[in-house]
Structure formats: structure tokens, C-alpha cells
Protein backbone atom coordinates (compact mmCIF):
# COMPACT_ATOMS: atom_id res chain seq x y z
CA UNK A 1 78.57 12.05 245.51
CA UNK A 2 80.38 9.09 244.75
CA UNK A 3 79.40 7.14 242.33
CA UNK A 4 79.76 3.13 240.98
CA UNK A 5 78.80 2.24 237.66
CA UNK A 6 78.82 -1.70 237.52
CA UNK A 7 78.18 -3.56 234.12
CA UNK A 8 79.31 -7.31 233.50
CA UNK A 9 82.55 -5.62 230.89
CA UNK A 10 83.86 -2.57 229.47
CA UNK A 11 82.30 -3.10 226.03
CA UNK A 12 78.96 -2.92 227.63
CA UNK A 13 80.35 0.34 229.21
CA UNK A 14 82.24 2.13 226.41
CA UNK A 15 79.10 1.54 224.12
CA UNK A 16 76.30 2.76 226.16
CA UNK A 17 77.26 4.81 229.83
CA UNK A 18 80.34 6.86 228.41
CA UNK A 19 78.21 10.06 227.95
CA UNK A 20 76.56 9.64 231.85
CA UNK A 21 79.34 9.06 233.05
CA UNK A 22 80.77 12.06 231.57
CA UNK A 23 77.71 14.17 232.89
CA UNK A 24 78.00 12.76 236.31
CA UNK A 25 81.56 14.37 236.42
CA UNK A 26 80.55 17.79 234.98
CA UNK A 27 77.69 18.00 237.84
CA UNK A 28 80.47 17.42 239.99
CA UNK A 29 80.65 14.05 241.39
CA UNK A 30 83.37 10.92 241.54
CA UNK A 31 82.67 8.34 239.10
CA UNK A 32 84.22 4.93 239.30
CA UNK A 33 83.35 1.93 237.34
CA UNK A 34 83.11 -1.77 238.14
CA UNK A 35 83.76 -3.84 235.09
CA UNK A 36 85.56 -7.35 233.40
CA UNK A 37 88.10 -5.40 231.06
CA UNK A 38 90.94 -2.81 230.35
CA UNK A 39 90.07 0.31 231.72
CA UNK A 40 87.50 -0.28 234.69
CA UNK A 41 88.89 1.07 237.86
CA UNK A 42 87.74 -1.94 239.45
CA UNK A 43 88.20 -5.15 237.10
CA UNK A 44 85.96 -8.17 237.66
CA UNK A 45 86.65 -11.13 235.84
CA UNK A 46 82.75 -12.10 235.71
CA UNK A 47 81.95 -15.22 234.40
CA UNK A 48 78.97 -15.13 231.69
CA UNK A 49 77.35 -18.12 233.20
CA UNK A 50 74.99 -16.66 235.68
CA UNK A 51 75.58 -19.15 238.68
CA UNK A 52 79.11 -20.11 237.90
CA UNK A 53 81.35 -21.01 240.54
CA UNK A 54 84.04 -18.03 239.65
CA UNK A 55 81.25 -15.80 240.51
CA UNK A 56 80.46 -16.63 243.68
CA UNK A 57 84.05 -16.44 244.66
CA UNK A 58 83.97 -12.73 243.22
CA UNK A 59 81.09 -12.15 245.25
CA UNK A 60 83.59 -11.63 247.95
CA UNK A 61 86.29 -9.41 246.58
CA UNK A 62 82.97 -7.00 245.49
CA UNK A 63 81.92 -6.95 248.77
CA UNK A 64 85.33 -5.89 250.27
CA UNK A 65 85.11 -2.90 247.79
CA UNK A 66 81.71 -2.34 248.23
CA UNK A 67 82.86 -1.52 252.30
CA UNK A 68 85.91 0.05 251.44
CA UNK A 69 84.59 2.96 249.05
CA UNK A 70 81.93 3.37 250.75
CA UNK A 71 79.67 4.69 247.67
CA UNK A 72 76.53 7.16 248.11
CA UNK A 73 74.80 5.43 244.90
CA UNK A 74 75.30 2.55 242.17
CA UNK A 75 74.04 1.84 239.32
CA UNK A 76 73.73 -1.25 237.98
CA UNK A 77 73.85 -2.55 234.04
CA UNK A 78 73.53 -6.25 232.76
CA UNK A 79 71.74 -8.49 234.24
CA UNK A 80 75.04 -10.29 235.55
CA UNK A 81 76.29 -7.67 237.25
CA UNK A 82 73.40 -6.59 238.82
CA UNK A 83 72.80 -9.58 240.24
CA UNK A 84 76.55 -10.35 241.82
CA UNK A 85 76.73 -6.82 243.13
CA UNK A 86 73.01 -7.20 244.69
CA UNK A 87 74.32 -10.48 246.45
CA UNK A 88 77.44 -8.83 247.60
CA UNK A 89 75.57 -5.81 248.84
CA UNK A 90 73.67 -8.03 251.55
CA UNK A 91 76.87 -8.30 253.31
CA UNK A 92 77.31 -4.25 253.64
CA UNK A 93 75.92 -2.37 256.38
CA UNK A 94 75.93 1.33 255.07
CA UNK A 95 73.84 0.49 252.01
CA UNK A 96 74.59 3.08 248.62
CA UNK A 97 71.27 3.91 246.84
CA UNK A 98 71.00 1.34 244.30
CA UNK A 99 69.40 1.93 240.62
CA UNK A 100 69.16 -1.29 238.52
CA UNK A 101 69.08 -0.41 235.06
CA UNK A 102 67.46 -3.36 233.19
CA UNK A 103 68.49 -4.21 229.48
CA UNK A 104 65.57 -6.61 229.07
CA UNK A 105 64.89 -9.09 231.86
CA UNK A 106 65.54 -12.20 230.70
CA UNK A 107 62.41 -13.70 231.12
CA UNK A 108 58.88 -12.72 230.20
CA UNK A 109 55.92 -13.76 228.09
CA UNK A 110 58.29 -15.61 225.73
CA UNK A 111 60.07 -17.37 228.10
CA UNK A 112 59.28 -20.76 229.90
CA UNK A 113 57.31 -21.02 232.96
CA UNK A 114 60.00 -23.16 234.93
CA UNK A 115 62.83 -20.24 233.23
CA UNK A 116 61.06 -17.43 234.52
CA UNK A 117 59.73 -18.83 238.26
CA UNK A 118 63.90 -18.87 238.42
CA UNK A 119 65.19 -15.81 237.15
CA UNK A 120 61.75 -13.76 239.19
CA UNK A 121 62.57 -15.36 242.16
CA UNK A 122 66.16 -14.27 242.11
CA UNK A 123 64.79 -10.78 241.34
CA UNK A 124 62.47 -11.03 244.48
CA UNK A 125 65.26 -12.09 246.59
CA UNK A 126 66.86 -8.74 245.70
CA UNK A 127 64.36 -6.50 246.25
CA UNK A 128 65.98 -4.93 249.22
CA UNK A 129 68.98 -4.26 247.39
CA UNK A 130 67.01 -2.22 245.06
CA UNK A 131 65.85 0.89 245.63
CA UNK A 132 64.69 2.22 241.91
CA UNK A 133 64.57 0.56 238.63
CA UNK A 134 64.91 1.80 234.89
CA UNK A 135 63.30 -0.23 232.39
CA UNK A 136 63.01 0.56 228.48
CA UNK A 137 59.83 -1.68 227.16
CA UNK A 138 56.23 -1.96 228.73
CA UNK A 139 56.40 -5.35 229.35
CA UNK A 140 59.48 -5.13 231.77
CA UNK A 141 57.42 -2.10 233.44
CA UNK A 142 54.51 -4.25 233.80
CA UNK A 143 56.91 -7.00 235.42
CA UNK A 144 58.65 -4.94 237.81
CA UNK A 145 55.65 -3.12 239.00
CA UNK A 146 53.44 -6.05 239.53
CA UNK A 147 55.71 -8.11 241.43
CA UNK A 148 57.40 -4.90 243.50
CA UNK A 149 60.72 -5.27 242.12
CA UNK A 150 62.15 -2.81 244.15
CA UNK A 151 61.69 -0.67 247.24
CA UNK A 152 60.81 2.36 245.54
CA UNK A 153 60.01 3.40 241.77
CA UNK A 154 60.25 1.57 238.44
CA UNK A 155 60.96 4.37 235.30
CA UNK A 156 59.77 3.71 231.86
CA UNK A 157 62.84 5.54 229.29
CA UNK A 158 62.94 5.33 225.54
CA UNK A 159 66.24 3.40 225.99
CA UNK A 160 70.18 4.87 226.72
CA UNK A 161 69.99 6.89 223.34
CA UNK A 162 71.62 5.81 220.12
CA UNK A 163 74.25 7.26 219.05
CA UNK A 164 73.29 7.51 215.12
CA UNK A 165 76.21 7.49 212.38
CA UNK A 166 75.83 9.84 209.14
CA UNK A 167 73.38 8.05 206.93
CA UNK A 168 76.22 8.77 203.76
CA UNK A 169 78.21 5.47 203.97
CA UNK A 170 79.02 2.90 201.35
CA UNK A 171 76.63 -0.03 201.85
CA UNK A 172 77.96 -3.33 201.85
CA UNK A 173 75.74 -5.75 200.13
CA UNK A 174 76.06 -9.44 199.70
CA UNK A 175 74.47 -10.16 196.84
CA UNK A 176 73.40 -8.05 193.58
CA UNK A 177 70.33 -10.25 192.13
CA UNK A 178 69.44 -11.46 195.30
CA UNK A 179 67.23 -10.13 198.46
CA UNK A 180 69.04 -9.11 201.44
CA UNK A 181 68.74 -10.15 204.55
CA UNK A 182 70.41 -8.87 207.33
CA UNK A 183 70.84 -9.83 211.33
CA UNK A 184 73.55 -7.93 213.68
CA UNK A 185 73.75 -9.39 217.30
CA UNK A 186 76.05 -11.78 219.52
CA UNK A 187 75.48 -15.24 217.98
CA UNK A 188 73.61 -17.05 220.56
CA UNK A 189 70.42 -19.14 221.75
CA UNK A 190 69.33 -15.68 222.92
CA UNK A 191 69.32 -14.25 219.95
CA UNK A 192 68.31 -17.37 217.86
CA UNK A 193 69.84 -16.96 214.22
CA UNK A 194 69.56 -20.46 214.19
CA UNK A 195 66.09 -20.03 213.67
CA UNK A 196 66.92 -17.45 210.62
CA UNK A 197 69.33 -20.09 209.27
CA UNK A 198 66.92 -22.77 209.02
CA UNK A 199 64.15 -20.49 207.45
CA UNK A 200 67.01 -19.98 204.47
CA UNK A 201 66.32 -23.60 202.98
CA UNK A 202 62.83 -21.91 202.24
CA UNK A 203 64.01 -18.81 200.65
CA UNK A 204 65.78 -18.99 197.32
CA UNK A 205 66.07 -16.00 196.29
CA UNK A 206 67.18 -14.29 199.58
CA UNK A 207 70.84 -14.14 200.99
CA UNK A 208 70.69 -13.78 204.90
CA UNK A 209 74.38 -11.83 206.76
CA UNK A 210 74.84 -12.83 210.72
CA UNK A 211 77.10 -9.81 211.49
CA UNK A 212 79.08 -10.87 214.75
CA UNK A 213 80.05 -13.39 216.43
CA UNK A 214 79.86 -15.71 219.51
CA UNK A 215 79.25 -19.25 221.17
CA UNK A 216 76.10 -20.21 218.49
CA UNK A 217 78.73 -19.53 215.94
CA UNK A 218 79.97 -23.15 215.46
CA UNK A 219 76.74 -25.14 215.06
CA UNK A 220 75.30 -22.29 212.61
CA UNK A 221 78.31 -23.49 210.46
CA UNK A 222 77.67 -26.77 210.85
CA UNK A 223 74.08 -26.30 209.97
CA UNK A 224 75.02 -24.25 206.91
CA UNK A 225 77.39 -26.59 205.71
CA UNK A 226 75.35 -29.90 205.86
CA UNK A 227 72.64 -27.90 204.08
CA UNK A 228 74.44 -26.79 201.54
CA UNK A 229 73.82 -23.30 202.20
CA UNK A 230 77.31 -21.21 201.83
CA UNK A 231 76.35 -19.63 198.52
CA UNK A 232 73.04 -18.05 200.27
CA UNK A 233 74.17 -17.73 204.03
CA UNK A 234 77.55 -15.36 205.54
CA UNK A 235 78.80 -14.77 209.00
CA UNK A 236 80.89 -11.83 209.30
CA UNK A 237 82.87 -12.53 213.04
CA UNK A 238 83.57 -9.67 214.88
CA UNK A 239 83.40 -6.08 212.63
CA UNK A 240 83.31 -2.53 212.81
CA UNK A 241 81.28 -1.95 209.74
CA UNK A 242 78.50 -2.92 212.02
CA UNK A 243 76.41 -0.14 209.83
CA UNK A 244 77.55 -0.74 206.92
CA UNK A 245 76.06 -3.95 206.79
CA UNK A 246 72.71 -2.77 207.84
CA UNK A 247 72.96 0.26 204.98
CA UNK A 248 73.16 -2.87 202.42
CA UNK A 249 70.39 -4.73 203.40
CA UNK A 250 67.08 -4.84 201.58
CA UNK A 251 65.12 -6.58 204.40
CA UNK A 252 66.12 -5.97 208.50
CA UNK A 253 65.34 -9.26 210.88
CA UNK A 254 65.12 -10.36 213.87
CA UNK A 255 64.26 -13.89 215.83
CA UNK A 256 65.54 -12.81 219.43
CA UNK A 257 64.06 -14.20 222.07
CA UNK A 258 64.72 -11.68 224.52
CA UNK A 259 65.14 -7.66 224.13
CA UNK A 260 65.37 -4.46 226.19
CA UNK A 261 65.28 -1.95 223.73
CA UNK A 262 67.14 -2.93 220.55
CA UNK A 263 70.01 -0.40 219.09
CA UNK A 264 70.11 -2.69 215.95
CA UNK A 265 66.24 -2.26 215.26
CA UNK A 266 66.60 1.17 215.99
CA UNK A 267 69.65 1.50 213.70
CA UNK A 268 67.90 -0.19 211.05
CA UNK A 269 64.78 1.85 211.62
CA UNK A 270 66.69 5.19 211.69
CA UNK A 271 68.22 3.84 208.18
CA UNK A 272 64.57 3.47 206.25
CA UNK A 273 64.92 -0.23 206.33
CA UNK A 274 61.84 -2.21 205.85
CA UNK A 275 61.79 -4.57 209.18
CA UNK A 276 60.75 -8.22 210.03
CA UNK A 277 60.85 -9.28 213.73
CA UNK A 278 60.03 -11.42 216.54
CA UNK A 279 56.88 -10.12 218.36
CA UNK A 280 58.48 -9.97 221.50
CA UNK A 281 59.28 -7.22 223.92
CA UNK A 282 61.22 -4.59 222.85
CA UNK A 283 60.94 -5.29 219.32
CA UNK A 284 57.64 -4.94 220.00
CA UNK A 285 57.70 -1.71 221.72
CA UNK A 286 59.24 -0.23 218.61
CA UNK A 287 57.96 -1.44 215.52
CA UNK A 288 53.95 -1.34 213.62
CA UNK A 289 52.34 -4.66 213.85
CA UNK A 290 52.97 -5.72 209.96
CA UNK A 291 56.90 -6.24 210.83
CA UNK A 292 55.96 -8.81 213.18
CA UNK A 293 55.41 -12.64 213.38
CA UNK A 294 54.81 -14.89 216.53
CA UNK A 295 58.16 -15.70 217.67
CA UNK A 296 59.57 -18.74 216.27
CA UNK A 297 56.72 -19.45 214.44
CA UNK A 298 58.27 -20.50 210.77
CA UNK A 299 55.49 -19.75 208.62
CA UNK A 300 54.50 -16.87 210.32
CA UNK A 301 58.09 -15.66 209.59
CA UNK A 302 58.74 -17.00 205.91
CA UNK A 303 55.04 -14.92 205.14
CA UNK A 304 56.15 -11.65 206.65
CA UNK A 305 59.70 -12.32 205.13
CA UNK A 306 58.09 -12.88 201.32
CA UNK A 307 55.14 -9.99 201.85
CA UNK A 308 57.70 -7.50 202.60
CA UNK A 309 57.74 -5.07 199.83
CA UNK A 310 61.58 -3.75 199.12
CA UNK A 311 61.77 -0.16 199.84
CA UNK A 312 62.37 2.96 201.87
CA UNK A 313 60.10 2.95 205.12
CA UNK A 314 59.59 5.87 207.51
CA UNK A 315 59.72 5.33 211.10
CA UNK A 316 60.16 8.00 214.22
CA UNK A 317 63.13 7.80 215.49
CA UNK A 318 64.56 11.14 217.11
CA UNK A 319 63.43 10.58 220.76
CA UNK A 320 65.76 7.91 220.52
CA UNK A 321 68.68 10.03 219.89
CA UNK A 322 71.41 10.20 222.51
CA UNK A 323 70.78 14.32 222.57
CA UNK A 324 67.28 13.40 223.51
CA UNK A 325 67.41 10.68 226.30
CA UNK A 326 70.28 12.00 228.05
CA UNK A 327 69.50 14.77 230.06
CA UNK A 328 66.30 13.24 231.20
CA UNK A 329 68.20 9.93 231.90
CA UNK A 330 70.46 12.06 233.97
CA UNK A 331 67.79 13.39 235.95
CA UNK A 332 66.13 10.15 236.82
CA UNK A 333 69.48 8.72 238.09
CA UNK A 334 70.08 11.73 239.92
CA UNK A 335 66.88 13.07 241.59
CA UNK A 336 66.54 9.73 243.78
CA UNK A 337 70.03 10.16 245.28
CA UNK A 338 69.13 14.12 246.29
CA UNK A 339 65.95 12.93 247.93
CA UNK A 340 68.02 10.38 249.71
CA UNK A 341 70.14 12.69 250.84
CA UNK A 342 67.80 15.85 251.66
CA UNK A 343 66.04 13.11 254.27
């Protein structure tokens, strides 16, 4: 078969599809992916906001591919990309089998009624452009199913599999007589560490680490530095020592709005760390009730946050492992495309 891969950029794909796209080759079939960045066959500049003018213009230069190769299947990561290859798919008469892989839709219980009429109704209007889904929490199975999502079945996977490093690092740790607290993640309203920051005026005695970066990152500063809180509160930019940050914390959080299946709660969980998130899906999906507090509820969060008891918790995390989702994974992308093809 030939294959597309499509994902909104080539960090998305080098962190999470390189081992399926490796088994798609060793079963035989052409693999080519669809991607903003160095090393996509096909490079599309997308545009992160959603309904940006840029996009719509590329619309029409993934259509022309779309005809021109001709593809027996694609499968679709990020929600950008899924949607801008959907669109460009009702323009192509011999229509690939098309499995949308969803990361966390963005909407859902947390979201705003107004925010997620929107986002469902542009889901609706790509229903026939969709003939299987893969989602990775319950609540994004319960979504998809309800509202028929797609033309034919929705599969529920315990994520893309992490990739787990060797649990003998050197920790990095901010502060010696002080709690940890640590947050990886993109820095944005998504993600909310604004919410995190603010919490900090309440909590002396902790040190909270953003580790990343992104478009939230400038009014976090600003926020830090009219509150006086430089001593107590570090962003780290962009890093590599991604783990060793987690490794040094004493407390794991989390206010995100939004999740699929998170690979830093799963990292964290996988390194013993005692965990305090957002009870929203995803995070949900993975963690015991005590880790979690109504999302952006303050008090809620400063409680869990000061009950927390510093020490070395046990969670299951093996069939998250990479060796574990894979071949199964494999299968479900797979199987649809035989039956497709065996009439």
C-alpha cells in the first residue's frame, strides 16, 4: 500500500510515529509523510492558527498531492492537520482510507459551550472524510461515538507508547530547602501555567520549573516579575534535559486544560513521582483520584499541592511502553485498510 502520514510538523512526527512508520516499511508498504519541517517528503508550511488565511491557501497545494499520489490510506495526527487534509480531501474523487488519530480533541467537558458547538461542528462536517478514528482517553471515545464521528469505528489505545529513558540520570533540582515543583509542556493558554504561576504567591516554601517554551512565555514573565517571584519561579526555554527536570522534582503538576494522553504524566508516573493534576481528560484517565483537583479551581489546587506527602509513589505503567502499544497499534491501522481492500 501506499501510505501518508500527515501531522501539523516534523517534531510531532520524529517524537511519536518514527517506530510505525518504520513497521509500515518492514510489512512492506511505501510510506510518505506530510509535514511543516526538514525532512517531510511533502513540506507544509501550516499555520498554527486553525482558520488562518495561509491555510486555506495550502488547502489547495494538499489537494493537488492528494490527486497526484493517489494514496490507498492516510493517517492523520494533530488536530491541524487533520482538519486541512479532511477539507482538501472533499475535492478528491478516489478517496484513500482515512484514520484520524486524535491527540485530545480540543474540546470537551472542560471546554466552553460556544468553543465546543465550533470545533464539533467542524468534526461533523468531516465525517465523510473519516472512515476510523483512534482515540487514547474515555472521554474522547464517548465523544466520537455519540456524535458518529466517523463512517466506521472509533478505537480506544493506551496512547502511541512512551519511549521511557533509564531511570539512572542526574536529577536537576532547583532548590535544596525548598519543595519542588515541576511542569514540562509548550507554554500556552492550553496548557495554563499561568494558573500554576499565580498559585506560587500562595506557596512559600515551594519553587515551581516551567520546562519549555512558547507564546504564554512573555506574560508568565511579566507576571513573575511584577510579583516579585524570580527567587521561587524558573522557565527553562527550549531543553533536552526534558527528564532530567522531572527526576528532580519532589511534586509533578499539571493545570492543562486539554489532554489526549499525557507523555509528561506518564513520564513522571513511570519516575515514582508523587502527582497533582487537573481533573480533566487524559490526566484523568491515568491518575487515582487523590492527585486531582477541579480544574482551575485555586483552592482545590493549593490543598492537593500542600496534602501531598513527598515521596516515592507506585503507579502501572508498562502497558504504556512503546514495546507494548506498538504492535497492536499497528494492527488497528492496518486491519481496516485489508478489509477495504479484500471488498
Amino acid at each position: 500500500m501506499k501510505i501518508l502520514v500527515a501531522a501539523s510538523n516534523m517534531v510531532h512526527i520524529n517524537n511519536f510515529h518514527l517506530p510505525y512508520i518504520e513497521a509500515f516499511k518492514e510489512k512492506g508498504h511505501s510510506v510518505y509523510v506530510m509535514a511543516r519541517g526538514e525532512g517531510a517528503d511533502f513540506n507544509i508550511p501550516f499555520v498554527k492558527k486553525s482558520l488562518s488565511f495561509s491555510n486555506f491557501k495550502l488547502s489547495y497545494k494538499i489537494r493537488r498531492i492528494l490527486k497526484e499520489e493517489n494514496f490507498d490510506v492516510i493517517y492523520l495526527h494533530t488536530s491541524l492537520a487533520a482538519f486541512w487534509v479532511r477539507m482538501a480531501l472533499r475535492g478528491v474523487k478516489r478517496k484513500p482510507y482515512v484514520i484520524n488519530t486524535v491527540h485530545g480533541y480540543l474540546f470537551g467537558k472542560a471546554s466552553g459551550r460556544i468553543h465546543n458547538m465550533l470545533y464539533l461542528l467542524c468534526e461533523k462536517l468531516l465525517r465523510k472524510q473519516t472512515d476510523d478514528i483512534v482515540v487514547m482517553n474515555k472521554e474522547d471515545l464517548e465523544i466520537a461515538e455519540k456524535n458518529k464521528l466517523c463512517k466506521g469505528k472509533v478505537y480506544l489505545t493506551d496512547g502511541m507508547g512512551v519511549r521511557f529513558k533509564d531511570k539512572d540520570i542526574t536529577p536537576i533540582k532547583m532548590s535544596r530547602d525548598k519543595i519542588n515543583l515541576v511542569y514540562v509542556g509548550e507554554i500556552s493558554d492550553r496548557k495554563n501555567q499561568i494558573f500554576l504561576v499565580k498559585a506560587m504567591e500562595s506557596l512559600d516554601n515551594y519553587t515551581l520549573t516551567l520546562v519549555g517554551d512558547g507564546d504564554g512565555r512573555e506574560e508568565i514573565e511579566k507576571y513573575i516579575s511584577k510579583h516579585g517571584l524570580e527567587k521561587r519561579v524558573f522557565i527553562t526555554g527550549f531543553t533536552k534535559q526534558v527528564y532530567e527536570y522531572i527526576a528532580g522534582c519532589d511534586i509533578y503538576v499539571s493545570a492543562s486544560k486539554i489532554e489526549g494522553l499525557p507523555f509528561n504524566i506518564m513520564e513522571a508516573m513511570y519516575l515514582g513521582k508523587p502527582i497533582v493534576a487537573s481533573d480533566i481528560k487524559g490526566q484523568n484517565d491515568l491518575l487515582p483520584e487523590k492527585s486531582l483537583y477541579p480544574l482551575n479551581d485555586m483552592d482545590g489546587y493549593l490543598r492537593c499541592v500542600k496534602n501531598t506527602i513527598v515521596r516515592e509513589e507506585r503507579y502501572e505503567t508498562e502497558k504504556y511502553f512503546l514495546d507494548s502499544v506498538l504492535e497492536e497499534n499497528v494492527e488497528i491501522y492496518l486491519h481496516p485498510t485489508s478489509n477495504k481492500n479484500n471488498g
